[in-house]
C-alpha atoms as a PDB file:
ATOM      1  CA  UNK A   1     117.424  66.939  -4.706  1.00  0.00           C
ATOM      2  CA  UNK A   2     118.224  70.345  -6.178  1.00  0.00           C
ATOM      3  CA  UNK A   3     117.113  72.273  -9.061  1.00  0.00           C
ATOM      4  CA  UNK A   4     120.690  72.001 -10.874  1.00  0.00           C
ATOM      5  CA  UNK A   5     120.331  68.441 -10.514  1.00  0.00           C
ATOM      6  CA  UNK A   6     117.815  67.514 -12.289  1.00  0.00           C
ATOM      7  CA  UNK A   7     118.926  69.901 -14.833  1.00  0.00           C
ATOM      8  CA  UNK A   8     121.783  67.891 -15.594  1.00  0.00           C
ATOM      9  CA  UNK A   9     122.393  67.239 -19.499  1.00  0.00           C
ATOM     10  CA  UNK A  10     122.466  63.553 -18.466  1.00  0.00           C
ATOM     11  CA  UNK A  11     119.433  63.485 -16.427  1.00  0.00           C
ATOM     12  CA  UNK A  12     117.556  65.144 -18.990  1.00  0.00           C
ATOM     13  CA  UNK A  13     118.530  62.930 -21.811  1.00  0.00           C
ATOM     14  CA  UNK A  14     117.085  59.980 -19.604  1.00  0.00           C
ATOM     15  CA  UNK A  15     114.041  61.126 -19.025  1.00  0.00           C
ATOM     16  CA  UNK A  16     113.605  62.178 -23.021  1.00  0.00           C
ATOM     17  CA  UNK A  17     115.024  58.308 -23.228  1.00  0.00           C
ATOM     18  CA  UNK A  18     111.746  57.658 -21.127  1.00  0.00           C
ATOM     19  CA  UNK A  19     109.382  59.533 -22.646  1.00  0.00           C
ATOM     20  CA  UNK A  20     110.425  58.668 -26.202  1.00  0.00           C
ATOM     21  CA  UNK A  21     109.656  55.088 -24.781  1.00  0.00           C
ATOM     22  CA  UNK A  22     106.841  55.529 -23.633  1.00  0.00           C
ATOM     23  CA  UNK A  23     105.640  57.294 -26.547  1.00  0.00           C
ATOM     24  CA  UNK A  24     104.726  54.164 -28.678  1.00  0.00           C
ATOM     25  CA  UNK A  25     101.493  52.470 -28.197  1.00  0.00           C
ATOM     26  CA  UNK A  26     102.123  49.034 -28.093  1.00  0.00           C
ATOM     27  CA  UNK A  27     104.854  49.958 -25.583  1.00  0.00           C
ATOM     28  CA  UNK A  28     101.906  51.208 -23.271  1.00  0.00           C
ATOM     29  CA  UNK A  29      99.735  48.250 -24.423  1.00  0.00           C
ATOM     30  CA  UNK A  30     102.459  46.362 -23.238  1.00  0.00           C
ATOM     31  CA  UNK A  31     102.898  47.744 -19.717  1.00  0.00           C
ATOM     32  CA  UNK A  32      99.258  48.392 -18.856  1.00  0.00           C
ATOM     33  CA  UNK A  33      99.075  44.879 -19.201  1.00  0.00           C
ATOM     34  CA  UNK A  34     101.769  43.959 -16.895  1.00  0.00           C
ATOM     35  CA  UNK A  35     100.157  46.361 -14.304  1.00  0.00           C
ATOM     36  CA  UNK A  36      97.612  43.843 -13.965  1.00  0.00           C
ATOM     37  CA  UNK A  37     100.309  41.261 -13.155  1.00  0.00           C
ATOM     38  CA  UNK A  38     103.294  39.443 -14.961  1.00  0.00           C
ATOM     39  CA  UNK A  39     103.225  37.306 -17.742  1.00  0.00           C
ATOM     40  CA  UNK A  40     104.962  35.326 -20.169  1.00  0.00           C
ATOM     41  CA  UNK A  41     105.434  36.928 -23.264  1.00  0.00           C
ATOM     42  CA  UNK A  42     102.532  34.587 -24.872  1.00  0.00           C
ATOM     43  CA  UNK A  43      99.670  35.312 -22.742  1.00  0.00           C
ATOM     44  CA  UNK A  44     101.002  38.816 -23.692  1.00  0.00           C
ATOM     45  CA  UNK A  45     100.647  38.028 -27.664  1.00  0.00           C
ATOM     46  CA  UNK A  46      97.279  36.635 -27.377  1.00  0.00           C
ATOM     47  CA  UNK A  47      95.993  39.793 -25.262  1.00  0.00           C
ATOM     48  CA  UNK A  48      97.563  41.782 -27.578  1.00  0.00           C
ATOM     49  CA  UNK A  49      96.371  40.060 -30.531  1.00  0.00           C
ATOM     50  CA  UNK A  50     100.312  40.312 -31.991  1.00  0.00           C
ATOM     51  CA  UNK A  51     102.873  37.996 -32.912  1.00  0.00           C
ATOM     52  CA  UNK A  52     105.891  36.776 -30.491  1.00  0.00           C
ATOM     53  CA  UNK A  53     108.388  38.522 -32.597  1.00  0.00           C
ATOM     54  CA  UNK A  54     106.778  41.477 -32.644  1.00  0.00           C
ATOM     55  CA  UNK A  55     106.468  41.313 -29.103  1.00  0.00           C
ATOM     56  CA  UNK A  56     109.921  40.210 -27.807  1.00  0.00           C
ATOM     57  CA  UNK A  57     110.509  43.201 -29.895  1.00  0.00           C
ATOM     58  CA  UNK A  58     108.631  45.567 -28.063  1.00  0.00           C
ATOM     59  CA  UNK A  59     109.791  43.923 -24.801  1.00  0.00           C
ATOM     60  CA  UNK A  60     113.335  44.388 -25.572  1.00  0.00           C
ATOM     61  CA  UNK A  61     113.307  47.872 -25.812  1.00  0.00           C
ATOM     62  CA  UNK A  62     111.304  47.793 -22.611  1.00  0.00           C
ATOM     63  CA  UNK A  63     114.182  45.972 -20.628  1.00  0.00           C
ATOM     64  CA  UNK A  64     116.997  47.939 -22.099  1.00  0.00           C
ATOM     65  CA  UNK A  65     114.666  51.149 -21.208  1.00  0.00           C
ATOM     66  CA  UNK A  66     114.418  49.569 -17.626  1.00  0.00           C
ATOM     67  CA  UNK A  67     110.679  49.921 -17.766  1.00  0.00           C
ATOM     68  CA  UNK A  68     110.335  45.803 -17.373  1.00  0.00           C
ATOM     69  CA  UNK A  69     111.986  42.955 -15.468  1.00  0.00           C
ATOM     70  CA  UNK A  70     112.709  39.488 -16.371  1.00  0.00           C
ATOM     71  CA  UNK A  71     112.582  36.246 -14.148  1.00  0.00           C
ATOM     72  CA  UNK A  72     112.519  32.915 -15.606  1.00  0.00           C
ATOM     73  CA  UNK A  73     110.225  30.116 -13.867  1.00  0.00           C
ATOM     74  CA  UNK A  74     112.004  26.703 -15.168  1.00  0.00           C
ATOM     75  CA  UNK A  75     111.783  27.306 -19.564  1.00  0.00           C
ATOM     76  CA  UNK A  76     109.511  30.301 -19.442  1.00  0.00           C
ATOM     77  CA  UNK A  77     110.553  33.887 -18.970  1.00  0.00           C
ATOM     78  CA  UNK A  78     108.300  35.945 -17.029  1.00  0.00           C
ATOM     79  CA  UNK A  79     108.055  39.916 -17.425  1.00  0.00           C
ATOM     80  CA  UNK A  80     106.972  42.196 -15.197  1.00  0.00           C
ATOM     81  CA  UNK A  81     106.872  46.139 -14.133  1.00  0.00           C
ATOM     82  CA  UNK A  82     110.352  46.414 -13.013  1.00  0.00           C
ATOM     83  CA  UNK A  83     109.559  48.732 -10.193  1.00  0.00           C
ATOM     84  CA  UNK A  84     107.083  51.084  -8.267  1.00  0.00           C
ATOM     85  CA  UNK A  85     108.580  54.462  -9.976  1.00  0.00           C
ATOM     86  CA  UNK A  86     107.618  52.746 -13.070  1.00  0.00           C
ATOM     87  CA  UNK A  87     104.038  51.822 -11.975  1.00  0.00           C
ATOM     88  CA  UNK A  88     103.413  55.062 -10.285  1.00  0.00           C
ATOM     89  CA  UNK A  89     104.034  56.797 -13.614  1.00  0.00           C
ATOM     90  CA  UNK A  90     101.912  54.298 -15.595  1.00  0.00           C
ATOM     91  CA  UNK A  91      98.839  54.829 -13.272  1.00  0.00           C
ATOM     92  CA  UNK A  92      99.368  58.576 -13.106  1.00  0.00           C
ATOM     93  CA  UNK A  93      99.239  58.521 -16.769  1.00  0.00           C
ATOM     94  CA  UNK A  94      96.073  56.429 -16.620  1.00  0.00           C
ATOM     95  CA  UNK A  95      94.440  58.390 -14.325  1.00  0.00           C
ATOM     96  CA  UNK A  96      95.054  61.696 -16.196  1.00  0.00           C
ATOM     97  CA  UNK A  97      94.276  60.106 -19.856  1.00  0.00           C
ATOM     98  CA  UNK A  98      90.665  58.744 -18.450  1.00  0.00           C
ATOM     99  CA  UNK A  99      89.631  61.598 -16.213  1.00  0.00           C
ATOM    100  CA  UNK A 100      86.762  63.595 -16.893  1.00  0.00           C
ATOM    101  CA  UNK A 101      87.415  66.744 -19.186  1.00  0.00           C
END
């Protein structure tokens, strides 16, 4: 892509959209988490240590955000990364926040 692409006043709101996301903690609780795999969102609570509302919550803002998937497997609904772009970023951020300073 070009320059003047990206530049875009759309694309730039999206990616503050992103950002501003990603910028709560719980969020990245959240999706470091589903890195590891996906789960229901009450293996998420007791990893977390949080209630389901506050959860759902969270997750909500994830899906609208396009940072998470849903599938259901018969009554329970299953979240997960919702795609590599998303995972890429995650790990990136990962391996910048734990590397050696």
């Amino acid at each position: 892509m070009h320059k003047e692409k990206h530049n875009t006043e759309a694309v730039l709101c999206e990616m503050s959209t992103f950002f501003k996301i990603l910028s709560d903690k719980t969020r990245l609780r959240i999706l470091t988490e589903l890195l590891e795999g996906s789960l229901c969102v009450n293996h998420i609570c007791e990893r977390l240590g949080m209630s389901q509302s506050a959860i759902s919550h969270q997750l909500a803002l994830l899906r609208k955000a396009d940072l998470v998937r849903v599938t259901r497997k018969g009554k329970t609904v299953v979240y997960s990364i919702s795609d590599e772009h998303v995972r890429l970023m995650l790990d990136m951020a990962l391996l910048h926040a734990c590397e050696e300073k």
